[in-house]
Protein backbone atom coordinates (compact mmCIF):
# COMPACT_ATOMS: atom_id res chain seq x y z
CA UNK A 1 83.95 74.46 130.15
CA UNK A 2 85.14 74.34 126.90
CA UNK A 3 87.05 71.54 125.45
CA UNK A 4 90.66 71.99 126.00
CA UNK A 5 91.72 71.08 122.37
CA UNK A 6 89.29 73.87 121.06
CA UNK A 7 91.05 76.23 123.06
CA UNK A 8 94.58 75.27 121.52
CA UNK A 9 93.67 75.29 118.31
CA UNK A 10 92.00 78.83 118.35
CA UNK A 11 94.63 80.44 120.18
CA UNK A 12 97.02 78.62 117.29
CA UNK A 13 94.77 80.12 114.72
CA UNK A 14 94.94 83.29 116.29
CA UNK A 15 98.60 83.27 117.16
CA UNK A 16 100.12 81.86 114.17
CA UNK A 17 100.03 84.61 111.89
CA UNK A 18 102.06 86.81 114.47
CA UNK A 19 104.73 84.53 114.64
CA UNK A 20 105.19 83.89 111.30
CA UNK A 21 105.39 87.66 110.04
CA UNK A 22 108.11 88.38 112.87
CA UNK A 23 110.80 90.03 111.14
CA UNK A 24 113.80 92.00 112.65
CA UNK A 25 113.37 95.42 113.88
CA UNK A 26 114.74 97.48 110.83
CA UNK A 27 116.91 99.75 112.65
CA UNK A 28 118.86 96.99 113.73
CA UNK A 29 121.59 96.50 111.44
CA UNK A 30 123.06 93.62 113.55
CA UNK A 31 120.57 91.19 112.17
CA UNK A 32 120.11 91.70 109.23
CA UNK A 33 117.41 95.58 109.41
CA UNK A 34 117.95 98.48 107.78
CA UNK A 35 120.91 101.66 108.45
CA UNK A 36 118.44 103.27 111.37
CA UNK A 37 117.44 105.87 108.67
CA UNK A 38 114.35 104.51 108.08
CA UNK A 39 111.19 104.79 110.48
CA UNK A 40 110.19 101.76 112.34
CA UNK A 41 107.37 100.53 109.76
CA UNK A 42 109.71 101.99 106.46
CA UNK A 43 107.91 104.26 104.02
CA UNK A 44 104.84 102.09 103.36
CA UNK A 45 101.96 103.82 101.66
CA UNK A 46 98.83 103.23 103.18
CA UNK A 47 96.37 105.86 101.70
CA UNK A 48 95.47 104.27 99.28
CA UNK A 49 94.30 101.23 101.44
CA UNK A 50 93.16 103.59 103.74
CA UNK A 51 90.83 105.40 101.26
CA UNK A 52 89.43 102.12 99.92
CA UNK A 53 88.81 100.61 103.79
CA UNK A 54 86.79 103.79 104.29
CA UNK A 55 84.62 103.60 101.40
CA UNK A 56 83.73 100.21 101.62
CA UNK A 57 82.67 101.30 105.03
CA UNK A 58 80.53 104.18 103.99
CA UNK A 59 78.81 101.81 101.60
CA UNK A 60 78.02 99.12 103.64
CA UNK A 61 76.79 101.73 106.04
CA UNK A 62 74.61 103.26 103.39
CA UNK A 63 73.16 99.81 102.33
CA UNK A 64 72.05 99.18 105.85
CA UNK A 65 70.62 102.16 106.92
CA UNK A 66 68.81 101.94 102.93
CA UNK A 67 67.57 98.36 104.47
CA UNK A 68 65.89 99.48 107.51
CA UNK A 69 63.92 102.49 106.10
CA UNK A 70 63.02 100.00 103.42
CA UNK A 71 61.78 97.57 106.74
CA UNK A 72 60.73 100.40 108.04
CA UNK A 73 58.12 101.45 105.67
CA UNK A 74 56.68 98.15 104.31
C-alpha cells in the first residue's frame, strides 16, 4: 500500500488548482457575477486555441506514424 503522505500530496497537487480558480457563478449578481446576461463561461474565444490544440495533434500524429514506417523498413 502506498505511503499515506504520497497520497496527500498528489491529491493536493491535483486538487489545488480547482480550488484556487473558484470564482462566483457569473449570473449571480449577489456576489459579486455578472447581470445574468451573459452565458455561464462569458464570451471566451476558444477557436483559436482550439485550432492550435488540433494541429499540434495532427503533427505529433504525423511524426509518429513517419517513425514507425521509418522502424518499419530499416
Amino acid at each position: 500500500m502506498k505511503n499515506p503522505i504520497q497520497i496527500l500530496a498528489i491529491l493536493f497537487v491535483v486538487l489545488l488548482p480547482v480550488i484556487l480558480t473558484a470564482q462566483p457563478l457569473p449570473y449571480d449578481p449577489g456576489i459579486g457575477g455578472g447581470t445574468g446576461t451573459t452565458p455561464v463561461g462569458g464570451s471566451t474565444p476558444i477557436g483559436g486555441g482550439l485550432i492550435i490544440l488540433l494541429s499540434l495533434a495532427i503533427g505529433y500524429g504525423t511524426e509518429i506514424i513517419y517513425d514507425v514506417r521509418k522502424k518499419v523498413l530499416d
